[in-house]
C-alpha atoms as a PDB file:
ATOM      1  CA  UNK A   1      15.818  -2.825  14.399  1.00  0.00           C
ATOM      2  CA  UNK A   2      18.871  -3.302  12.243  1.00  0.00           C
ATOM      3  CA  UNK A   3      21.626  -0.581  12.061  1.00  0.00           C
ATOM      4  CA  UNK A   4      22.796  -0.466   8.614  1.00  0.00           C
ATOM      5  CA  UNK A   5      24.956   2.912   9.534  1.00  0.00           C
ATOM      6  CA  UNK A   6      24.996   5.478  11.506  1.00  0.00           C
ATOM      7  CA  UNK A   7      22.365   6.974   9.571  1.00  0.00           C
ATOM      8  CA  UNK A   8      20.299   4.323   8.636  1.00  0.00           C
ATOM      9  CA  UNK A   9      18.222   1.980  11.024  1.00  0.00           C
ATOM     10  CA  UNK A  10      15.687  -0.439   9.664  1.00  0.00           C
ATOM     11  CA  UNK A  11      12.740  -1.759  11.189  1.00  0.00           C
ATOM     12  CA  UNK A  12      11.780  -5.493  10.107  1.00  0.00           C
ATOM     13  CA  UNK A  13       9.661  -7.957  10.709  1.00  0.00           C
ATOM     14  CA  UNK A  14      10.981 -11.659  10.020  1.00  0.00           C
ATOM     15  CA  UNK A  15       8.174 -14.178  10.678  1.00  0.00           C
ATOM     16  CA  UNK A  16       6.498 -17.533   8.587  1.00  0.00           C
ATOM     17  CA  UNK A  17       6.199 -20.774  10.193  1.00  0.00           C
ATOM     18  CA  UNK A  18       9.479 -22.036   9.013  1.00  0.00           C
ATOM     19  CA  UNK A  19      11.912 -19.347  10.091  1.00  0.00           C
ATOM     20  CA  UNK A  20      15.575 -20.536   9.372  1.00  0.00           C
ATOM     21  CA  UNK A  21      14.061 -23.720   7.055  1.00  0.00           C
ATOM     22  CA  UNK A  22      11.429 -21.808   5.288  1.00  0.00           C
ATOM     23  CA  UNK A  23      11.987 -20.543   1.841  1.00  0.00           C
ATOM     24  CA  UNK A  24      12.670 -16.748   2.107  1.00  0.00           C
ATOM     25  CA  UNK A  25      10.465 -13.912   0.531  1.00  0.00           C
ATOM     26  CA  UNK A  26      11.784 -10.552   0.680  1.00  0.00           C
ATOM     27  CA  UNK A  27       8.779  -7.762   0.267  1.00  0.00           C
ATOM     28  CA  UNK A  28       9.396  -3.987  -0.267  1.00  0.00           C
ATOM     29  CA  UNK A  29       6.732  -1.688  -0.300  1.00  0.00           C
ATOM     30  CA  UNK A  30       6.053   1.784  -1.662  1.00  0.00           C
ATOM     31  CA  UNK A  31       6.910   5.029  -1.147  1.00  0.00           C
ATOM     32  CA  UNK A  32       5.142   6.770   1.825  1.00  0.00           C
ATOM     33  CA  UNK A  33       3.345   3.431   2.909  1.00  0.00           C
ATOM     34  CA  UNK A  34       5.186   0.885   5.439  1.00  0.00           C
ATOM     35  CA  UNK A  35       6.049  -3.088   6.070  1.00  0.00           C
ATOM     36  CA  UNK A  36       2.615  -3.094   7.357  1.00  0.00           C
ATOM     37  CA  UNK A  37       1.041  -2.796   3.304  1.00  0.00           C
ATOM     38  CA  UNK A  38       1.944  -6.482   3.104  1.00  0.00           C
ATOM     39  CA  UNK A  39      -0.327  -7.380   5.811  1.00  0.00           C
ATOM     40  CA  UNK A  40      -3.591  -8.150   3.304  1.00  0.00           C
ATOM     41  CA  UNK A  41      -1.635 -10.224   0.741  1.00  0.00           C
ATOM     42  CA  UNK A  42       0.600 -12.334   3.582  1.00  0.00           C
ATOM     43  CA  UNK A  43      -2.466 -13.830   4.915  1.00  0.00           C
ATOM     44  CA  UNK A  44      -3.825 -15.604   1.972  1.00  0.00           C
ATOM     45  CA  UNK A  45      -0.070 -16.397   1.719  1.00  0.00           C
ATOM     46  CA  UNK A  46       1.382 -20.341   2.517  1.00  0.00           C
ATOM     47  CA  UNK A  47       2.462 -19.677   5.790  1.00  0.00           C
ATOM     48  CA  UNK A  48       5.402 -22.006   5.589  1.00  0.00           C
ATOM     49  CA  UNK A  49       7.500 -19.800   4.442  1.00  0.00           C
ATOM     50  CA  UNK A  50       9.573 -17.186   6.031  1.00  0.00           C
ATOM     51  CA  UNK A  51       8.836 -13.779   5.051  1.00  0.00           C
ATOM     52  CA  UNK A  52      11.135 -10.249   5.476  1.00  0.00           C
ATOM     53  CA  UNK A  53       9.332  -6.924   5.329  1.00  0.00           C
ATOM     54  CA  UNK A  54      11.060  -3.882   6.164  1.00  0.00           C
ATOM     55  CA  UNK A  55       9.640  -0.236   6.454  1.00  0.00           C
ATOM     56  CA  UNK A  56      12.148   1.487   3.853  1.00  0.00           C
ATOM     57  CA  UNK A  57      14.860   4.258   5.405  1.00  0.00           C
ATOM     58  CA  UNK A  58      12.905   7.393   6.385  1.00  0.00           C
ATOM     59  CA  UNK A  59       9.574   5.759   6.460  1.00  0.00           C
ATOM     60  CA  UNK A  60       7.556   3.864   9.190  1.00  0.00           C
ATOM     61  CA  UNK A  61       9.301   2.817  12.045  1.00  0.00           C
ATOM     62  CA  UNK A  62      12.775   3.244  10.399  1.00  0.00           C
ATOM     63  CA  UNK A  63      15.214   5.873  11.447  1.00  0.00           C
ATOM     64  CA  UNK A  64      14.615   9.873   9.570  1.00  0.00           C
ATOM     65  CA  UNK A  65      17.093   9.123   7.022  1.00  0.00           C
ATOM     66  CA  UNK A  66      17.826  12.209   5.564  1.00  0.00           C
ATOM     67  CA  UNK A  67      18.107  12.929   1.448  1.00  0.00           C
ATOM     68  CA  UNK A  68      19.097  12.678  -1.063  1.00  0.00           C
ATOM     69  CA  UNK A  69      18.153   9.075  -1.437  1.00  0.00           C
ATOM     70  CA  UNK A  70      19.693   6.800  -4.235  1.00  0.00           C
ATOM     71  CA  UNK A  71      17.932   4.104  -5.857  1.00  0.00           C
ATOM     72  CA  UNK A  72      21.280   2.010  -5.159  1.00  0.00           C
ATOM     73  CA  UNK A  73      21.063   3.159  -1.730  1.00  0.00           C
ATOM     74  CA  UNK A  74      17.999   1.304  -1.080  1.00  0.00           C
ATOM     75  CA  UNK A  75      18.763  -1.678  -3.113  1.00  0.00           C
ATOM     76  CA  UNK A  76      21.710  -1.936  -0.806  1.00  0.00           C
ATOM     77  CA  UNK A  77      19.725  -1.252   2.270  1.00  0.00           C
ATOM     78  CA  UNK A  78      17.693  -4.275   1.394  1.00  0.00           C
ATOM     79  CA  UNK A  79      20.851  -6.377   0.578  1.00  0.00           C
ATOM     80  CA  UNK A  80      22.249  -5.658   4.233  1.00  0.00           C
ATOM     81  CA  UNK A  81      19.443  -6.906   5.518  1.00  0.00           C
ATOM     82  CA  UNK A  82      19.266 -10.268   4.119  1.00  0.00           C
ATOM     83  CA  UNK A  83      22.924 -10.354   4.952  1.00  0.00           C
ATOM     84  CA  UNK A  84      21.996  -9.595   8.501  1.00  0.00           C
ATOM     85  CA  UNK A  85      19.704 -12.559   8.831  1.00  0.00           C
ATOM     86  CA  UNK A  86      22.330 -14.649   6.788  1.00  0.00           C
ATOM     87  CA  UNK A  87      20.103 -15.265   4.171  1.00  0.00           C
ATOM     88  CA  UNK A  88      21.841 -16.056   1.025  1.00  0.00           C
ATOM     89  CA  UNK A  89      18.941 -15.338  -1.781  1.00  0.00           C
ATOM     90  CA  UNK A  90      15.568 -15.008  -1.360  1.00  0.00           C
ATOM     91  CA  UNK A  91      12.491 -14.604  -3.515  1.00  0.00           C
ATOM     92  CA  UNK A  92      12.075 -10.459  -3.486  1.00  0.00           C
ATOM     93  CA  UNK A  93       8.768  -9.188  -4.399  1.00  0.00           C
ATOM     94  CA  UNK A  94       8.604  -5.428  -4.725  1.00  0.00           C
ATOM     95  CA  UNK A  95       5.224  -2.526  -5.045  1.00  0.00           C
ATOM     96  CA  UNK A  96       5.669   0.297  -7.133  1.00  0.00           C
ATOM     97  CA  UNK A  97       9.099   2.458  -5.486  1.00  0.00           C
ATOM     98  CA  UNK A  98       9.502  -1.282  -3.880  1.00  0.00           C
ATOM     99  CA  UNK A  99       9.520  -2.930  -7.631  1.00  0.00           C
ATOM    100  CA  UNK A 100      12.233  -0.356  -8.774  1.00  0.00           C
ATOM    101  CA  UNK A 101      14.194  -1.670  -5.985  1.00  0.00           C
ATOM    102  CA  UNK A 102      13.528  -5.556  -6.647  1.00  0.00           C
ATOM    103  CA  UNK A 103      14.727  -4.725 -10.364  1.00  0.00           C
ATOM    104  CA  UNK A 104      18.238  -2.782  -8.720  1.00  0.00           C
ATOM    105  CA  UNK A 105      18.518  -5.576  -6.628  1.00  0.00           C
ATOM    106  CA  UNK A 106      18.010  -8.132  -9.046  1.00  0.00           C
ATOM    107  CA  UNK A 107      20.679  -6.345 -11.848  1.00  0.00           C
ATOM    108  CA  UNK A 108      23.015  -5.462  -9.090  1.00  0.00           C
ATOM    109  CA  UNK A 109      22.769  -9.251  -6.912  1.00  0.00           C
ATOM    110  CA  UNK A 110      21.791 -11.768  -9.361  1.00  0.00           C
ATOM    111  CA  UNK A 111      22.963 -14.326  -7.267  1.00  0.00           C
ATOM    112  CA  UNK A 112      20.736 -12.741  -4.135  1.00  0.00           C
ATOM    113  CA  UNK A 113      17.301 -13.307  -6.144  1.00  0.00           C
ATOM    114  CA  UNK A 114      15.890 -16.449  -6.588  1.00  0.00           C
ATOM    115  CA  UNK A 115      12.718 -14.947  -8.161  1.00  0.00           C
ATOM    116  CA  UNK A 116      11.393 -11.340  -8.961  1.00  0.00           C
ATOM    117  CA  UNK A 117       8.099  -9.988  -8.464  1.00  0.00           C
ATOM    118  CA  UNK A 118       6.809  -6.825  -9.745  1.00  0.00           C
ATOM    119  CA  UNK A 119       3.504  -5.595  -8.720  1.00  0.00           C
ATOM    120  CA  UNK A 120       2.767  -2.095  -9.730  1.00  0.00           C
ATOM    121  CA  UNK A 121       5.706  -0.870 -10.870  1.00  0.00           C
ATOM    122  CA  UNK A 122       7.647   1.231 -13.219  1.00  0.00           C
ATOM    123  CA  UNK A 123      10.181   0.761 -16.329  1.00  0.00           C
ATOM    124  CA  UNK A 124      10.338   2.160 -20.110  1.00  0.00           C
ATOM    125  CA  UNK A 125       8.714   5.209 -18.923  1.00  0.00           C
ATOM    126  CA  UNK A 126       7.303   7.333 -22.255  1.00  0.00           C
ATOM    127  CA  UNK A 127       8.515  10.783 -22.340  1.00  0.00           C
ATOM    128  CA  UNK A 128       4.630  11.946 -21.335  1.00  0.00           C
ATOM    129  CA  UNK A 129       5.062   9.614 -18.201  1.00  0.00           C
ATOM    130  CA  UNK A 130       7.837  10.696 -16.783  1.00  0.00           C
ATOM    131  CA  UNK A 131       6.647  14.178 -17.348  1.00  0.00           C
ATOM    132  CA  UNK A 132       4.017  13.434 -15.406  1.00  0.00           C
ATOM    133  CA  UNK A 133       5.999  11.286 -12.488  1.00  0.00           C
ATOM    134  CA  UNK A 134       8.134  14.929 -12.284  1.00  0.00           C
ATOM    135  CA  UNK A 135       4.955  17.128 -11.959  1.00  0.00           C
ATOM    136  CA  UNK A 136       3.858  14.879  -8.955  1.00  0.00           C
ATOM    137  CA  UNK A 137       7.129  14.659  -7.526  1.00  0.00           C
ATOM    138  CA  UNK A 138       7.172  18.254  -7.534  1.00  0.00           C
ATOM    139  CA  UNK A 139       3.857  18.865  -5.997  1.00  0.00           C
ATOM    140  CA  UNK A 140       5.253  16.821  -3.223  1.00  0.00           C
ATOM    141  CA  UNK A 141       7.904  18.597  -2.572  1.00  0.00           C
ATOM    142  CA  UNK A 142       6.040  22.307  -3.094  1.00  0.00           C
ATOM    143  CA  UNK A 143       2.314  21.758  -1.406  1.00  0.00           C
ATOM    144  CA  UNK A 144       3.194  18.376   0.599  1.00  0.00           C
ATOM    145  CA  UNK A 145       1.667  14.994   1.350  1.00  0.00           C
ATOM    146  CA  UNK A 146      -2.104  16.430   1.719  1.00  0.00           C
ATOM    147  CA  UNK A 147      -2.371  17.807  -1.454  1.00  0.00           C
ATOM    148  CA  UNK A 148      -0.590  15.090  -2.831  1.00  0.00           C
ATOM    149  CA  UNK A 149      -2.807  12.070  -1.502  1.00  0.00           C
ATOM    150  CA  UNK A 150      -5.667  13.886  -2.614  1.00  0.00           C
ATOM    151  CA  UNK A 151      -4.556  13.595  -6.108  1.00  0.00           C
ATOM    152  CA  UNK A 152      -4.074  10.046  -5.800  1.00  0.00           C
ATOM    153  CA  UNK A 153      -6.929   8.745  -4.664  1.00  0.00           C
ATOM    154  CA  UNK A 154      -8.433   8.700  -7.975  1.00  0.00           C
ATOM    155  CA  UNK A 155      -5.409   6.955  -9.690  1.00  0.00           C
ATOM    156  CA  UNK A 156      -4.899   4.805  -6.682  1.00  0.00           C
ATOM    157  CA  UNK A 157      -8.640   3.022  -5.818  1.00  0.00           C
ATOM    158  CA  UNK A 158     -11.646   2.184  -8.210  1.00  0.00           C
ATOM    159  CA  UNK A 159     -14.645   4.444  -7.475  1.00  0.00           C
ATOM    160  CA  UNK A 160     -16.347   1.051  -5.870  1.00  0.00           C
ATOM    161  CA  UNK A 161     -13.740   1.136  -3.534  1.00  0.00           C
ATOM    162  CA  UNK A 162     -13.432   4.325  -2.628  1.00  0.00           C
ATOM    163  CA  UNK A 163     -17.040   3.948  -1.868  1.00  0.00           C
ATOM    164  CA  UNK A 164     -17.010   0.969  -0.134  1.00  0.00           C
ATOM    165  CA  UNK A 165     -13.888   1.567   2.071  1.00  0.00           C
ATOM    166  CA  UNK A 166     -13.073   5.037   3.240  1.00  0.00           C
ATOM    167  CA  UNK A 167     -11.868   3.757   6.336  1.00  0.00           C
ATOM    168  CA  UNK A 168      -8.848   1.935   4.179  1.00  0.00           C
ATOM    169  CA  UNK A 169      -8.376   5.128   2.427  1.00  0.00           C
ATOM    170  CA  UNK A 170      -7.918   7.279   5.657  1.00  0.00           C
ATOM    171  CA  UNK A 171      -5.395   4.445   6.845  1.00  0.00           C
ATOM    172  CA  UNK A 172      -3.575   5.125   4.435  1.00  0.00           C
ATOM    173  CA  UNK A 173      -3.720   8.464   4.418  1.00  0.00           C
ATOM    174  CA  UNK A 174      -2.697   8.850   8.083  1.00  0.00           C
ATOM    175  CA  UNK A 175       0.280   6.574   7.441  1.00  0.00           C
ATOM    176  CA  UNK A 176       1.922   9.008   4.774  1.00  0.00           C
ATOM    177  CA  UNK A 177       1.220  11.818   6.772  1.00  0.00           C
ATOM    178  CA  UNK A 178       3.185  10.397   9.912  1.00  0.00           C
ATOM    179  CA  UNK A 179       6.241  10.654   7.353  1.00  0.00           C
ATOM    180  CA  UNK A 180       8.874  13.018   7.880  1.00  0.00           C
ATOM    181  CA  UNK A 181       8.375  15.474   4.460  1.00  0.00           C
ATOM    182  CA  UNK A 182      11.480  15.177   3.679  1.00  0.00           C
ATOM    183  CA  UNK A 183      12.080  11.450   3.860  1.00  0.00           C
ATOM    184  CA  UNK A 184       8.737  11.004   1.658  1.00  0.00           C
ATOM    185  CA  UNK A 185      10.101  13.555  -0.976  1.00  0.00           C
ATOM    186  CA  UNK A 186      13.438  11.945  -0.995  1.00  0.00           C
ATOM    187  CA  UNK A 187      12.050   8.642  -1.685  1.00  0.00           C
ATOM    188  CA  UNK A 188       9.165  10.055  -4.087  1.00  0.00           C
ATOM    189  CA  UNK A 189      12.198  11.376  -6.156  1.00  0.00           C
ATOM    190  CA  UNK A 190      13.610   8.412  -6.178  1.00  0.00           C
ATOM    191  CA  UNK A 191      11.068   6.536  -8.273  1.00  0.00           C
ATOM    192  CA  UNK A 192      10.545   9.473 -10.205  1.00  0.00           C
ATOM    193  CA  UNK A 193      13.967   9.761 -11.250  1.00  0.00           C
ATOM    194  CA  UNK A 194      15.160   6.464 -12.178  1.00  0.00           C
ATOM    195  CA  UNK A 195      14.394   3.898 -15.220  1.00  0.00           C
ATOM    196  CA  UNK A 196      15.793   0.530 -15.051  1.00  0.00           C
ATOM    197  CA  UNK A 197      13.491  -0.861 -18.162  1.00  0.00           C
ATOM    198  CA  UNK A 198      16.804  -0.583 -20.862  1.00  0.00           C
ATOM    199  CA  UNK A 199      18.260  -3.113 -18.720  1.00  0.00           C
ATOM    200  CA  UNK A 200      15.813  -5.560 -17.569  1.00  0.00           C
ATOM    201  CA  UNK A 201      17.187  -7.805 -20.257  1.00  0.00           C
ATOM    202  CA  UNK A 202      19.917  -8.774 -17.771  1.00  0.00           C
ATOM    203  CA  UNK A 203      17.696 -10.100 -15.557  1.00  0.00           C
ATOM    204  CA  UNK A 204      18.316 -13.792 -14.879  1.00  0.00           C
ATOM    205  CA  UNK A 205      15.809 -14.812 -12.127  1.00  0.00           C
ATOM    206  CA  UNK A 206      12.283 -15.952 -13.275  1.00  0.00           C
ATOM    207  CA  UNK A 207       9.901 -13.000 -13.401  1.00  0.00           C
ATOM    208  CA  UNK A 208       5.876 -12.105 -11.900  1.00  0.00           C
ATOM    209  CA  UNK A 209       4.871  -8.983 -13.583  1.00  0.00           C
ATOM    210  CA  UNK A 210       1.465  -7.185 -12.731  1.00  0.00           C
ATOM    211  CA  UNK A 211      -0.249  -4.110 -12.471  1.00  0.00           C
ATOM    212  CA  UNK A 212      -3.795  -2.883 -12.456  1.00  0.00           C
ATOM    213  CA  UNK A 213      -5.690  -2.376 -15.613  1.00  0.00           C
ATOM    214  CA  UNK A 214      -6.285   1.082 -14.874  1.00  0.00           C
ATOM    215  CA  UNK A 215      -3.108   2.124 -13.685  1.00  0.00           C
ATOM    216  CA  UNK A 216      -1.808   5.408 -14.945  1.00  0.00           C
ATOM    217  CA  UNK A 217       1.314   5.433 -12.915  1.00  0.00           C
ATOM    218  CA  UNK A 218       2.313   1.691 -13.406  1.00  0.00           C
ATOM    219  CA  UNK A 219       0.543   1.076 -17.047  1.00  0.00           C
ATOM    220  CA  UNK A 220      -0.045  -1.803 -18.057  1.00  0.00           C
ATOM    221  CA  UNK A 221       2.080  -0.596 -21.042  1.00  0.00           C
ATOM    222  CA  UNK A 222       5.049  -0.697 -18.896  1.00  0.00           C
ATOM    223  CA  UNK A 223       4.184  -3.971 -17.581  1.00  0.00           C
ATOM    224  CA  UNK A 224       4.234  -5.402 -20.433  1.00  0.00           C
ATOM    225  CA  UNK A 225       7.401  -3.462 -21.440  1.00  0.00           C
ATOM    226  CA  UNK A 226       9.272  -5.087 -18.598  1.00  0.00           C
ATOM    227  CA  UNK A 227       7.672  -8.531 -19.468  1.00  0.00           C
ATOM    228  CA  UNK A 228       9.074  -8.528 -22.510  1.00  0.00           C
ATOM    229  CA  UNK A 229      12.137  -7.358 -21.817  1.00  0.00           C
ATOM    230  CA  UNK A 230      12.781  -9.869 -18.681  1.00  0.00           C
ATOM    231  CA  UNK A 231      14.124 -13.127 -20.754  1.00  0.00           C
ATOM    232  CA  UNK A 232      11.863 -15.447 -18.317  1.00  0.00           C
ATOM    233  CA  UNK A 233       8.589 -13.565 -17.608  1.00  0.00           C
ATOM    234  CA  UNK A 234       5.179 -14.233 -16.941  1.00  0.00           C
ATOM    235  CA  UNK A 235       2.607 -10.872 -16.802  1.00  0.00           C
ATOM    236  CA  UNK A 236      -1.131 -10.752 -15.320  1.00  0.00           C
ATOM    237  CA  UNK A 237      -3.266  -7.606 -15.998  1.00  0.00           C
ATOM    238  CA  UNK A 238      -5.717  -7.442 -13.176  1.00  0.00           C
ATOM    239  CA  UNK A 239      -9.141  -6.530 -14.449  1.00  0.00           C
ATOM    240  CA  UNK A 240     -10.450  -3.157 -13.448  1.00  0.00           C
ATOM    241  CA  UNK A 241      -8.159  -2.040 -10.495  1.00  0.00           C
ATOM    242  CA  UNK A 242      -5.887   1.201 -10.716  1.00  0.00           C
ATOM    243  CA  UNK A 243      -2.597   1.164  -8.378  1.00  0.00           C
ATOM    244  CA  UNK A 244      -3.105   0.410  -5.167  1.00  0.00           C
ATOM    245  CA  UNK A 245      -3.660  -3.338  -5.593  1.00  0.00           C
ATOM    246  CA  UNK A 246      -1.829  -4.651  -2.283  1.00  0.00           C
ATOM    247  CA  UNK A 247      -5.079  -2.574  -0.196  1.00  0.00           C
ATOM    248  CA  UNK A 248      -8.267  -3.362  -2.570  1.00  0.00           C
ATOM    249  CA  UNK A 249      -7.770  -6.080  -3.868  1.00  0.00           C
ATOM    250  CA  UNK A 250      -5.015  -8.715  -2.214  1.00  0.00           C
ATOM    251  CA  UNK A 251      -6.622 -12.078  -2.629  1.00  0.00           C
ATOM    252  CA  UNK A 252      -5.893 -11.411  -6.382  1.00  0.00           C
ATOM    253  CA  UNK A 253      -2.709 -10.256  -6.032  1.00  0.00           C
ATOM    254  CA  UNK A 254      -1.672 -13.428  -3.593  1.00  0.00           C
ATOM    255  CA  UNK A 255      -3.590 -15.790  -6.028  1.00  0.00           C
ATOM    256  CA  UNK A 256      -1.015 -15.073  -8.657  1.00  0.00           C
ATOM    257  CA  UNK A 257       2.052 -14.701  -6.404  1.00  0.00           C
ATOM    258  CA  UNK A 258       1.585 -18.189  -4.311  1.00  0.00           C
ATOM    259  CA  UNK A 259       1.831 -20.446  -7.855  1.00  0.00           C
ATOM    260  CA  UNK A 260       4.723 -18.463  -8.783  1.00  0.00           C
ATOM    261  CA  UNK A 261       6.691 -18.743  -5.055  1.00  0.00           C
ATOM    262  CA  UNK A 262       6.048 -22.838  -4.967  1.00  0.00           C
ATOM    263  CA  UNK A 263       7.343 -23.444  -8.249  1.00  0.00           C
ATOM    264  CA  UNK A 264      10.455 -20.759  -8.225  1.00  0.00           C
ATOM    265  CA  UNK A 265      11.196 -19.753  -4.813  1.00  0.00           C
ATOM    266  CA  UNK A 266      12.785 -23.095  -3.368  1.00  0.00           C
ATOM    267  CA  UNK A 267      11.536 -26.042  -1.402  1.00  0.00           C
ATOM    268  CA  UNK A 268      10.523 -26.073   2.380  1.00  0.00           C
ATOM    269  CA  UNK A 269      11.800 -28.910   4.770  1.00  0.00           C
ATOM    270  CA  UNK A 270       8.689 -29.879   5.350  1.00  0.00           C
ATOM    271  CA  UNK A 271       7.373 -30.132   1.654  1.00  0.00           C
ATOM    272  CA  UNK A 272      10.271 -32.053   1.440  1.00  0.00           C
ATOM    273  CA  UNK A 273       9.264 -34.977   4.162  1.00  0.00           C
ATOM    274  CA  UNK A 274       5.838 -35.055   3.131  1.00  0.00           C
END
């Protein structure tokens, strides 16, 4: 656990088979999910790097941070911890509320990021979207998590796999509801409520932008949006799948993030003797 202040207490997990020599990958997850959504894509993963999940303030095992929550906040969060395990920069790769705070970090740190993924996440919102991000948001906050992860499910998982997998479904489920309410809705109001796509063009690390073809939430619109607006960007559309990409599908998800880590996110030692 690392104390960031009084109020906020982090837990991590810092693991790979390198530790202090491997090249290190930050990963930030979602709202109302945990370090533990990174568990699919990590093992088809090299594992000779080191990687750094976190569970985000108020959710998992972290402390009950209490709201408001800023996206700066949790940018800075993430920033205290690499500076905790005197890591200099680091690849950070970021889902959904975790993207937004891969993009703060990477506007705010440039010098903390060696390269930026993006998977599922959100930037030149239309006016329609982020009417719609507000509605959810506030059906959060009003009815709480049941009602709102019943709504998801059908922007979250292809029928297949809702079909296929209900066990993964009520995993998930059960892991938002062992939030504290109010942590969830501060952090659900976070990605609601903030917009970074005006100035992705200050971006300076290389970029990995993707999202799910059916993705309401994280359109592929945007995507593309903050492809283009990212001066070095590559984007992947993944055929079929809606949002929750990391859980149905994460041998597609790694397949496109491993190419991008060996040729931006540094050099091991041992790739280096061999």
């Amino acid at each position: 656990m690392f104390e960031h202040s009084p109020e906020v207490a982090l837990n991590y997990r810092d693991t790979g088979g390198y530790q202090e020599q491997g090249d290190p990958v930050l990963l930030i997850h979602g709202v109302g999910s945990d370090l533990e959504s990174w568990d699919g894509v990590l093992s088809h993963l090299s594992p000779d790097r080191r990687y750094i999940r976190f569970d985000l303030r108020g959710h998992g095992a972290s402390r009950r941070t209490p709201g408001p929550y800023s996206l700066n906040g949790l940018a800075e969060d993430a920033v205290a911890l690499l500076d905790h395990l005197e890591v200099s920069s680091a690849s950070v790769i970021g889902f959904s509320l975790g993207g937004l705070i891969a993009q703060a970090i990477a506007l705010n740190h440039p010098d903390r990021v060696r390269s930026l993924t993006l998977v599922s996440s959100v930037g030149g919102r239309t006016p329609e979207e982020q009417a719609r991000v507000n509605e959810r948001a506030e059906t959060l906050a009003r009815d709480g998590a049941l009602t709102h992860l019943a709504n998801a499910v059908d922007r979250w998982f292809t029928p297949e796999f809702v079909a296929a997998h209900p066990e993964v479904l009520e995993a998930r489920r059960q892991k938002s509801l062992k939030n504290d309410p109010d942590c969830y809705v501060a952090a659900y109001r976070v990605l609601a409520g903030n917009d970074l796509g005006d100035e992705l063009h200050r971006v300076t690390a290389p970029a990995l932008v993707m999202t799910g073809e059916n993705d309401i939430g994280s359109s592929p619109r945007m995507s593309e949006f903050m492809a283009a607006q990212i001066p070095d960007a590559r984007l992947h559309i993944l055929p079929r799948l809606k949002h929750s990409v990391l859980l149905e599908a994460p041998d597609q998800v790694a397949a496109l993030i491993e190419p991008f880590l060996a040729a931006h996110g540094g050099v091991t030692e041992k790739t280096q003797d061999t």
